[in-house]
N, C-alpha and C. Protein backbone atom coordinates (compact mmCIF):
# COMPACT_ATOMS: atom_id res chain seq x y z
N UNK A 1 15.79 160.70 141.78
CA UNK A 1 16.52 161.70 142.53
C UNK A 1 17.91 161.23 142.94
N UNK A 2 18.06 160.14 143.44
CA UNK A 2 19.34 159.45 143.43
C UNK A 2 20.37 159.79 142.81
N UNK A 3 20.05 159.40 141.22
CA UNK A 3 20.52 159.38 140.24
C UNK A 3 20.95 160.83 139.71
N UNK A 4 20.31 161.81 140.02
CA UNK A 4 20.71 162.90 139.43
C UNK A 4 21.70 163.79 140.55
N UNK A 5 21.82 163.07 141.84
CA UNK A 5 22.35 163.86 142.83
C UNK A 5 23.87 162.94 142.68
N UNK A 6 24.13 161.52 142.34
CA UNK A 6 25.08 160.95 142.13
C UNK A 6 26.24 161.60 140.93
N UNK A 7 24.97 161.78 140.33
CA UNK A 7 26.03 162.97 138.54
C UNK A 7 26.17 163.98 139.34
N UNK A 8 25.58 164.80 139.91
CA UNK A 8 25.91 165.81 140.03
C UNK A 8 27.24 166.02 141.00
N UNK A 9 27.40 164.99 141.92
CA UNK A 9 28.72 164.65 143.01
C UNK A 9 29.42 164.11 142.07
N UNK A 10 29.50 163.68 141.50
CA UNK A 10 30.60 163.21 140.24
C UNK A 10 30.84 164.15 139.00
N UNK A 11 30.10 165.54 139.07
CA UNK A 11 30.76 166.29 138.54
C UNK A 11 31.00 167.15 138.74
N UNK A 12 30.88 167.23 140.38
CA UNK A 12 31.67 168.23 141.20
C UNK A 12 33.26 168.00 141.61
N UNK A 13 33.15 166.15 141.78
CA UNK A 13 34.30 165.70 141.80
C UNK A 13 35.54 166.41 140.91
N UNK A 14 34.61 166.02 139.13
CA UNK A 14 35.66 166.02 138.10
C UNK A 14 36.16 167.67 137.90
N UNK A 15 35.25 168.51 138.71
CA UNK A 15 35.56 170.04 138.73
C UNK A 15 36.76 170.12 139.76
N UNK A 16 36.37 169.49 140.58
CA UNK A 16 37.36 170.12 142.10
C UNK A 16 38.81 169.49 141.77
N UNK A 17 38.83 167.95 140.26
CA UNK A 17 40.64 167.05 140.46
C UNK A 17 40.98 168.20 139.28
N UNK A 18 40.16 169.20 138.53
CA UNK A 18 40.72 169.46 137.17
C UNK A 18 40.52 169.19 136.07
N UNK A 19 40.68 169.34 134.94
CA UNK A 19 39.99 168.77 133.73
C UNK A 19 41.15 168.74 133.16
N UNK A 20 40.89 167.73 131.54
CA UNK A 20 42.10 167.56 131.17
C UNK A 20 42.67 169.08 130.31
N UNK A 21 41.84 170.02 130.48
CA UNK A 21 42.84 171.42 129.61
C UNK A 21 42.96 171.75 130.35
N UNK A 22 43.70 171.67 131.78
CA UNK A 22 43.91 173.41 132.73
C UNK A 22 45.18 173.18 132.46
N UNK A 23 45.86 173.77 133.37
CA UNK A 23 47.35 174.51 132.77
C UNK A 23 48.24 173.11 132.71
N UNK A 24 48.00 172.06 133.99
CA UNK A 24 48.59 170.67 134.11
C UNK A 24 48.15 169.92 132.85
N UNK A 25 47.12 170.13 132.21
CA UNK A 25 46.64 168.95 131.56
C UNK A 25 47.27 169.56 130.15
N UNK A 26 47.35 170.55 130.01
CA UNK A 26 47.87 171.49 128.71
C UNK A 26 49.19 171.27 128.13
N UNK A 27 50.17 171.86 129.82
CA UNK A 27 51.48 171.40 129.37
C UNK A 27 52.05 169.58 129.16
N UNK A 28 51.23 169.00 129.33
CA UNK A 28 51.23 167.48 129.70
C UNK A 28 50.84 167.62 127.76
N UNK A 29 50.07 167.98 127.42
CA UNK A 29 49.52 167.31 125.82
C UNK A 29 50.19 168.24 125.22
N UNK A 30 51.06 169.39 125.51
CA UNK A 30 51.71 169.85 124.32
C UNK A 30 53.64 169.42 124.89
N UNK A 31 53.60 169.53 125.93
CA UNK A 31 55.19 168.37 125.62
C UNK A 31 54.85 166.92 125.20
N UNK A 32 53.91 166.35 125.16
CA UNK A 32 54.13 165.56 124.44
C UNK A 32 54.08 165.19 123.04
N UNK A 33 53.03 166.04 122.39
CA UNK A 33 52.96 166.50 121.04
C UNK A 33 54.24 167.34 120.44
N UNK A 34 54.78 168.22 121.54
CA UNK A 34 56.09 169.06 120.79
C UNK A 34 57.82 167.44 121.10
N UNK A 35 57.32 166.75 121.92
CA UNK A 35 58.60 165.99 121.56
C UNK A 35 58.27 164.66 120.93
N UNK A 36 56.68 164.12 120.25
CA UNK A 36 56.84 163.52 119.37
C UNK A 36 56.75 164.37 117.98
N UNK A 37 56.72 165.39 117.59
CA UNK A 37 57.10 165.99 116.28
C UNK A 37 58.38 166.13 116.21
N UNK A 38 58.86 166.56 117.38
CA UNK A 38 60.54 166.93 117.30
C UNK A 38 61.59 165.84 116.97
N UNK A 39 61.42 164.30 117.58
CA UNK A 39 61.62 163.28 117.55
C UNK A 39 61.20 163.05 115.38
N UNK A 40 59.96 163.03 114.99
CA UNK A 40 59.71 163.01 114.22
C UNK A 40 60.32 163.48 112.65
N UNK A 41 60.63 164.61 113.09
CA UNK A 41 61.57 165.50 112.73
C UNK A 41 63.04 165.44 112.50
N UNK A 42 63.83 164.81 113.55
CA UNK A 42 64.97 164.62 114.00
C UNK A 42 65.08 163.37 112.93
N UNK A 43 63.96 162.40 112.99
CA UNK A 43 64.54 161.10 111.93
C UNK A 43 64.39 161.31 110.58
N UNK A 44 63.38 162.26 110.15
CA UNK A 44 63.24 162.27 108.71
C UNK A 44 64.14 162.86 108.22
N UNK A 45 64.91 164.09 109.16
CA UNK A 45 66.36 164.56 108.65
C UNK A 45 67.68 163.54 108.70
N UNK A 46 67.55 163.30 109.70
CA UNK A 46 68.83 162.35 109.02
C UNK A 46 68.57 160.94 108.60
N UNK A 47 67.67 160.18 108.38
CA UNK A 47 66.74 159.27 107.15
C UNK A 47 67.10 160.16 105.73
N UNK A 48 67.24 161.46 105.93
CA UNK A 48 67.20 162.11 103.81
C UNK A 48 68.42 162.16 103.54
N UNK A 49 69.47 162.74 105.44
CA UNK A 49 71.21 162.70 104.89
C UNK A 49 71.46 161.44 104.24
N UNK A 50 70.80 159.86 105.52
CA UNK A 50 71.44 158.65 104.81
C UNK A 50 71.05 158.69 103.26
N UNK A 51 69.89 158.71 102.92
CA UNK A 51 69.60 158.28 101.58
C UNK A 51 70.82 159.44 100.59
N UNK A 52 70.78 160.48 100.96
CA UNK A 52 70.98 161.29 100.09
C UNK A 52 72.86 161.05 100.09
N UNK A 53 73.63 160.64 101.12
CA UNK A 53 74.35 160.22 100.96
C UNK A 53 75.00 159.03 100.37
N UNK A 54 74.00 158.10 100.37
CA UNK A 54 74.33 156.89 99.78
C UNK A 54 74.28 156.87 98.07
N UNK A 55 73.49 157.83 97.77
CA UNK A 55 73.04 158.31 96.47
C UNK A 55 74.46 158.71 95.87
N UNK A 56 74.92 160.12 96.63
CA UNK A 56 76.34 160.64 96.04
C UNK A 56 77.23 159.51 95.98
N UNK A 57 77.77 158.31 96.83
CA UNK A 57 78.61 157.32 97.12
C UNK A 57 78.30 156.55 95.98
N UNK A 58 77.31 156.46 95.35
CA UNK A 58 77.19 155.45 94.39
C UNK A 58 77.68 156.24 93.53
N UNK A 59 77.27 157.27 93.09
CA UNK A 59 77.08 158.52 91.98
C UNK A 59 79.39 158.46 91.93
N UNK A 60 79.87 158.60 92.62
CA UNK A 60 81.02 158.92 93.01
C UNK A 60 81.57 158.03 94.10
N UNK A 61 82.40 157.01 94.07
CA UNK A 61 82.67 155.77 94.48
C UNK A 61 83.95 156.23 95.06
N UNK A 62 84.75 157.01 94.62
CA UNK A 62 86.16 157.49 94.96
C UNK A 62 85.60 158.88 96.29
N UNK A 63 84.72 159.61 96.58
CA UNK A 63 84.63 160.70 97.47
C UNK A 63 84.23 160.09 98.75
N UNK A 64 83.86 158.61 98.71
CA UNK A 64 82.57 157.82 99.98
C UNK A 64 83.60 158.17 101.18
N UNK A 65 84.60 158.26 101.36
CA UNK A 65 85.04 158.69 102.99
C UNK A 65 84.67 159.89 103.27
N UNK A 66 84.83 161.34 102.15
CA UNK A 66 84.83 162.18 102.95
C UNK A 66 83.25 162.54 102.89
N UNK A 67 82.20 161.66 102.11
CA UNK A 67 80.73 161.87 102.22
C UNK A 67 80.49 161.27 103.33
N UNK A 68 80.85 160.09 103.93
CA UNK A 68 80.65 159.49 104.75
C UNK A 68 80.75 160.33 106.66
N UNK A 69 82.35 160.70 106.10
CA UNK A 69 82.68 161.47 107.23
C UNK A 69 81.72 163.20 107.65
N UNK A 70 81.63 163.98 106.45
CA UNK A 70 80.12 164.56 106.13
C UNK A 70 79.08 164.18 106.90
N UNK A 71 78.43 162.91 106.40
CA UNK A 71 77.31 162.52 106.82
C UNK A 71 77.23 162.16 108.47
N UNK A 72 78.37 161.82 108.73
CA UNK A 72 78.13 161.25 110.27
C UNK A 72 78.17 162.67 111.21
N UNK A 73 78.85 163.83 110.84
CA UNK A 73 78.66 165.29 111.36
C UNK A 73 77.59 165.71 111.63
N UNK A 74 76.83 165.62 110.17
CA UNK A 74 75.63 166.44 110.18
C UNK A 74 74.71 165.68 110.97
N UNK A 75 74.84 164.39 110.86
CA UNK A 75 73.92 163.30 111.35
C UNK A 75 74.09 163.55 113.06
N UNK A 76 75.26 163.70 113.37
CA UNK A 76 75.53 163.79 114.70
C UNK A 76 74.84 165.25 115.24
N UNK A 77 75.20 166.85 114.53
CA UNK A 77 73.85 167.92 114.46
C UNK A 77 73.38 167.81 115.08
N UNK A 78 72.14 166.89 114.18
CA UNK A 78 70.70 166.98 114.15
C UNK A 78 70.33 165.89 115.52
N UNK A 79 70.69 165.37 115.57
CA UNK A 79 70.79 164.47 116.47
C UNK A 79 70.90 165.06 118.15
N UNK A 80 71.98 165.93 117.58
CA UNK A 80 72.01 167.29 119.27
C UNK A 80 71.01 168.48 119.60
N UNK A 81 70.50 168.64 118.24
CA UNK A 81 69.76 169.25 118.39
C UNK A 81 67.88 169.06 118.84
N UNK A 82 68.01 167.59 118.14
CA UNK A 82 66.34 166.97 118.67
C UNK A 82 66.82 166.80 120.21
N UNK A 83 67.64 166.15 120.83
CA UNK A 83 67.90 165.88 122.16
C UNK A 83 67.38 167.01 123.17
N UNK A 84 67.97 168.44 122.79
CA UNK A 84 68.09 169.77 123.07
C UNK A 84 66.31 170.20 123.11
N UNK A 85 65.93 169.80 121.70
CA UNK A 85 64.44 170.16 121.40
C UNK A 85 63.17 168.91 122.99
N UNK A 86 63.69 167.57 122.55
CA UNK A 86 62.90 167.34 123.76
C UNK A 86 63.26 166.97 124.96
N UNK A 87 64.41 167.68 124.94
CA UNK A 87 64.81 168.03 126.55
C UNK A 87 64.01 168.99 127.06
N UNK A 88 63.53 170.23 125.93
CA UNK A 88 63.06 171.48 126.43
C UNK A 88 61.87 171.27 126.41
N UNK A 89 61.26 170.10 126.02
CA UNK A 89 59.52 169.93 125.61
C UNK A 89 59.27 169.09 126.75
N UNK A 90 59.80 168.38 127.45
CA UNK A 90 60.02 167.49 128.61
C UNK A 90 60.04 168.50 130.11
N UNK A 91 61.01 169.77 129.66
CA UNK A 91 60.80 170.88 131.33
C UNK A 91 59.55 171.73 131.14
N UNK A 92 59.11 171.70 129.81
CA UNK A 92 57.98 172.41 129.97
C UNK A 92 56.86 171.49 130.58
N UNK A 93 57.04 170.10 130.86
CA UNK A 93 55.93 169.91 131.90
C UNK A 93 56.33 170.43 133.19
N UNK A 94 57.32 170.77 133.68
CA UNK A 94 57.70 171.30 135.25
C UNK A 94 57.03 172.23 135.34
C-alpha cells in the first residue's frame, strides 16, 4: 500500500509541474528543432555557394574577383536571413 500511494503522489506531482507536451514544453522542442534546421540550412547553402564558387574560379581564373565578390553577397544573404529565421524560432519560446 505504501508503494502504490507513493506512485500515485508522484504522479500527481508530474500532473500538477506539466508534462513535457503542454504549450511550454511544445514551444521549447519546436524552437529548438526550427533553429537547429534553420542553422542547418543556413550552412549547407552557403557550404554549395563556396564549393560552387571555387569550381567557376578554377573553371575561369580571370572572373575570381567578381565570383568572389558574388559569393561573399550571397553568402552574406543567407547568412541574414538564418539569423532572422532563429531569431524568430528563439521568440517563439516567449
Amino acid at each position: 500500500m505504501a508503494t502504490s500511494s507513493a506512485v500515485a503522489a508522484d504522479g500527481d506531482e508530474q500532473a500538477a509541474s506539466g508534462s513535457l507536451l503542454d504549450s511550454v514544453g511544445a514551444k521549447g522542442i519546436g524552437g529548438g528543432i526550427g533553429a537547429g534546421l534553420v542553422v542547418m540550412g543556413g550552412a549547407a547553402g552557403i557550404g554549395r555557394i563556396g564549393g560552387s564558387a571555387v569550381e567557376s574560379m578554377a573553371r575561369q581564373p580571370e572572373v575570381a574577383g567578381q565570383i568572389s565578390t558574388a559569393m561573399i553577397i550571397t553568402a552574406a544573404m543567407i547568412e541574414g536571413a538564418t539569423l532572422f529565421a532563429v531569431l524568430g524560432c528563439f521568440l517563439a519560446l516567449l
